[in-house]
N, C-alpha and C. Protein backbone atom coordinates (compact mmCIF):
# COMPACT_ATOMS: atom_id res chain seq x y z
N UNK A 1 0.82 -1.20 0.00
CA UNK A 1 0.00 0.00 0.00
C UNK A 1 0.86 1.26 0.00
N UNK A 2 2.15 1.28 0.95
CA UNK A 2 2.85 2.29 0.79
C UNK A 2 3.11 2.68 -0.70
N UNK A 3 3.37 1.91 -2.07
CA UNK A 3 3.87 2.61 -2.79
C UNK A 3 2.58 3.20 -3.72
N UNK A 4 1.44 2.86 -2.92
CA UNK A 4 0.35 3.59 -3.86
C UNK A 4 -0.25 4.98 -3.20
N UNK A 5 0.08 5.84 -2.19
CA UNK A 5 0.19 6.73 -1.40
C UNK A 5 1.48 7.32 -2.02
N UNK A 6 0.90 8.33 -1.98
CA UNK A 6 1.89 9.55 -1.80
C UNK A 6 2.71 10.21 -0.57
N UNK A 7 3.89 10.27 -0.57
CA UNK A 7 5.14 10.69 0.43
C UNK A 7 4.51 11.73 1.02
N UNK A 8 4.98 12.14 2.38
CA UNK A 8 4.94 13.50 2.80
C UNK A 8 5.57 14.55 1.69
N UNK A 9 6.84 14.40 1.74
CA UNK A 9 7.70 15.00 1.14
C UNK A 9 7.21 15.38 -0.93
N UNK A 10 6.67 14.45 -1.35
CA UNK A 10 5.67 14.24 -2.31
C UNK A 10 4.76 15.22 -2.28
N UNK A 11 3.97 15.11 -1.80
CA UNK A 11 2.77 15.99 -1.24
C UNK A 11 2.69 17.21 -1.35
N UNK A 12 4.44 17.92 -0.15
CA UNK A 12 4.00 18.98 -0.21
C UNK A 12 5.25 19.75 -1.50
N UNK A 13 6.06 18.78 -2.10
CA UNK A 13 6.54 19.34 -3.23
C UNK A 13 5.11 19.56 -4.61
N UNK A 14 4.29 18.58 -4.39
CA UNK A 14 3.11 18.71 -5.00
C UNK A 14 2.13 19.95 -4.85
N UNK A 15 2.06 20.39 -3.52
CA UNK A 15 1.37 21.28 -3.01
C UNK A 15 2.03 23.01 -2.94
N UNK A 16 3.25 22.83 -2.87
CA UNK A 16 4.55 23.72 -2.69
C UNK A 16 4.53 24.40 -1.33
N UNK A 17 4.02 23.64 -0.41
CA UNK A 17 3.71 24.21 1.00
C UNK A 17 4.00 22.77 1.83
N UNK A 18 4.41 23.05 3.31
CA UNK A 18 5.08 22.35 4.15
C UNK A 18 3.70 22.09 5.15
N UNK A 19 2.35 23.28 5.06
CA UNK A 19 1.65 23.40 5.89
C UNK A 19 0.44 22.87 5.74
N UNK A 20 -0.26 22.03 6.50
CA UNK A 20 -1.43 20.96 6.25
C UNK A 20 -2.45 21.89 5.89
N UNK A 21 -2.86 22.99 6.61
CA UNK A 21 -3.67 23.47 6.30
C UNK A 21 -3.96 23.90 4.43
N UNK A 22 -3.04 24.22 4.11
CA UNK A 22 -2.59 24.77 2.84
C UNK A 22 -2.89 23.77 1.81
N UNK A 23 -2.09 22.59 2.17
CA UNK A 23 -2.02 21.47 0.98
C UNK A 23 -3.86 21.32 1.02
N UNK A 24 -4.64 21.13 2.34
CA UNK A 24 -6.18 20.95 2.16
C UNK A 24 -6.56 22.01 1.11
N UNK A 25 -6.14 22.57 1.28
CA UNK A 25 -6.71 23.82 0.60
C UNK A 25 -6.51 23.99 -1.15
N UNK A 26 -5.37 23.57 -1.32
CA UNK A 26 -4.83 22.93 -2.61
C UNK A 26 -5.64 21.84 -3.21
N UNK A 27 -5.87 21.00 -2.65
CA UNK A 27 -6.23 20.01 -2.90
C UNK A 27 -7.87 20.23 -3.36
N UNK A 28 -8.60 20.91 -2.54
CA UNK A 28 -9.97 21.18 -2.24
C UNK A 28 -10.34 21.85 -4.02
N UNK A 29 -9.27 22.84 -3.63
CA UNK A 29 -8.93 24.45 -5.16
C UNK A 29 -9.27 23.12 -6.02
N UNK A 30 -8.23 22.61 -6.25
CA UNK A 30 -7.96 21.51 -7.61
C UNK A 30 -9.20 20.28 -7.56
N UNK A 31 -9.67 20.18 -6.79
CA UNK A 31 -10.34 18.90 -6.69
C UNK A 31 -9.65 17.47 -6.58
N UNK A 32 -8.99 17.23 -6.18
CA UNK A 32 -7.62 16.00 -6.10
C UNK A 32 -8.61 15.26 -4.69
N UNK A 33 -8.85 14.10 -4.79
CA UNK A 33 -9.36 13.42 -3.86
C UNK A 33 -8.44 13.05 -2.98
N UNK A 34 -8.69 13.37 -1.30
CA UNK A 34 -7.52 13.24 -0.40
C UNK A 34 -8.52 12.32 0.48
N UNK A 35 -7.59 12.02 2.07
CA UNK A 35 -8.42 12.10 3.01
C UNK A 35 -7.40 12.21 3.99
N UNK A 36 -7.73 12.45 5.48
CA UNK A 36 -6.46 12.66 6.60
C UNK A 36 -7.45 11.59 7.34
N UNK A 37 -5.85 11.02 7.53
CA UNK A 37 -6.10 9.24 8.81
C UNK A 37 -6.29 10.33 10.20
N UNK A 38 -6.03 8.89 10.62
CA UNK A 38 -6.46 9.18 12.39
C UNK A 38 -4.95 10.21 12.94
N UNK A 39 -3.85 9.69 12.08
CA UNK A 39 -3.05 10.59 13.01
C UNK A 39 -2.44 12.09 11.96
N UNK A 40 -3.48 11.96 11.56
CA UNK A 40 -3.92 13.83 11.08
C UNK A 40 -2.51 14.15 9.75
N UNK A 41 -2.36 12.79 9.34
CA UNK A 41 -2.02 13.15 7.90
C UNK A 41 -2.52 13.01 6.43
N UNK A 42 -2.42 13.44 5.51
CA UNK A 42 -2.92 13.93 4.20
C UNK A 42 -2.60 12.60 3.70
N UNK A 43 -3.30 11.94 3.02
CA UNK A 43 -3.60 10.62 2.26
C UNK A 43 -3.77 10.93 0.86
N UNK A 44 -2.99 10.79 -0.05
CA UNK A 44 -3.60 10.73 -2.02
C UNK A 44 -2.74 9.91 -2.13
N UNK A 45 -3.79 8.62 -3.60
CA UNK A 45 -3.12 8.40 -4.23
C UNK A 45 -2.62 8.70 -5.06
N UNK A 46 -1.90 7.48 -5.53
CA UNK A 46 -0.89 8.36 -6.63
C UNK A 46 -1.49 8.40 -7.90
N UNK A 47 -2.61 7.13 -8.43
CA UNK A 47 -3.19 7.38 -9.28
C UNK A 47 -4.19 8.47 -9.36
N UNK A 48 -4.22 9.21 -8.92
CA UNK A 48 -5.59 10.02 -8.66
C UNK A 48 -4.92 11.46 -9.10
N UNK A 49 -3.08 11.51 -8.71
CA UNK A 49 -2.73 12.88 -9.32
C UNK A 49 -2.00 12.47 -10.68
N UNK A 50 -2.04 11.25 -11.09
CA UNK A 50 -1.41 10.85 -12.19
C UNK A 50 0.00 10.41 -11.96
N UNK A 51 0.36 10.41 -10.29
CA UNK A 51 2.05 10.28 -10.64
C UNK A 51 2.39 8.88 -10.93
N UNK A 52 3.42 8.58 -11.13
CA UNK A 52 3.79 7.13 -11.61
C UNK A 52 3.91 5.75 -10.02
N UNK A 53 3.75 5.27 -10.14
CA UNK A 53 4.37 3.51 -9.58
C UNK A 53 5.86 3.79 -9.10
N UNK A 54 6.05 4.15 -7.82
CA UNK A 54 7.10 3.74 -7.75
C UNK A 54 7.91 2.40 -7.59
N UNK A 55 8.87 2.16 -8.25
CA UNK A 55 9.60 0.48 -8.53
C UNK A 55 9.97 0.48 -6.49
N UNK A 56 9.88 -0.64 -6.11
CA UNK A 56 10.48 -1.31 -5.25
C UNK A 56 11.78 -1.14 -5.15
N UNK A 57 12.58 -0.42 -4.20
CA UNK A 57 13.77 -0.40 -3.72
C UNK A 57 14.66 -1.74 -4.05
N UNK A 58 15.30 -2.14 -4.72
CA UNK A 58 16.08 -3.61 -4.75
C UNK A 58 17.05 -3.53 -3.51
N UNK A 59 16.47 -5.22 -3.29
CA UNK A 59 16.79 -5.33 -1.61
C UNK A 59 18.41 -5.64 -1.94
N UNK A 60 19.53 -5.75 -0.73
CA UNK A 60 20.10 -6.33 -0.75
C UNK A 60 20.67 -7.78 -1.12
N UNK A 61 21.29 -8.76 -1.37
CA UNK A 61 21.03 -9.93 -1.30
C UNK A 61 21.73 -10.60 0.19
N UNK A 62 20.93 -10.85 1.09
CA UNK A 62 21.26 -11.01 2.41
C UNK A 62 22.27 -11.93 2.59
N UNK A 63 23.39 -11.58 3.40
CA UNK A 63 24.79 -12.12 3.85
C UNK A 63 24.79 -12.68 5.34
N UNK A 64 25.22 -13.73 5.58
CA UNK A 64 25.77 -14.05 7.29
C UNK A 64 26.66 -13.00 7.53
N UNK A 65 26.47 -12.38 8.66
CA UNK A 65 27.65 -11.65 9.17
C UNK A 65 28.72 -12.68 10.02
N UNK A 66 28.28 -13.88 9.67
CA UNK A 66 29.26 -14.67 10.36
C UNK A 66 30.11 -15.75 9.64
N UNK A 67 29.79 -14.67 8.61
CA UNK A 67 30.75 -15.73 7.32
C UNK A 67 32.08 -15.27 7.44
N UNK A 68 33.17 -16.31 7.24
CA UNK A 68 34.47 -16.60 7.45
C UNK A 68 34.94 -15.85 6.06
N UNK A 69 35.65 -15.27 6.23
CA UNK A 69 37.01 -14.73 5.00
C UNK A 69 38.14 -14.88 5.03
């Protein structure tokens, strides 16, 4: 689910404001379907402003730290 949500940091480069009140207000202006959870942050997806899928971080390929060299 995280990569279908939009970042904080996302958001308010989207919004060009740092301030919740503001981005509502942005959002409201434009019509962009949001909603704020229980702990009073701004929810969009990403399909809804058109941004892309972000790819999955490629994991490491996991090592013993107790492997001998």
């Amino acid at each position: 689910m995280a990569e279908e949500i939009l970042s904080r940091s996302e958001v308010q480069e989207l919004c060009r404001t740092p301030i919740r009140a503001r981005q509502l207000a942005f959002f409201e202006r434009n019509r962009i379907r949001y909603y704020v959870d229980e702990h009073n942050r701004v929810i969009v997806l990403r399909k809804t402003v058109g941004a892309p899928v972000r790819p999955e971080s490629p994991r490491l390929a996991w090592r013993s730290n107790k492997e001998v060299r």
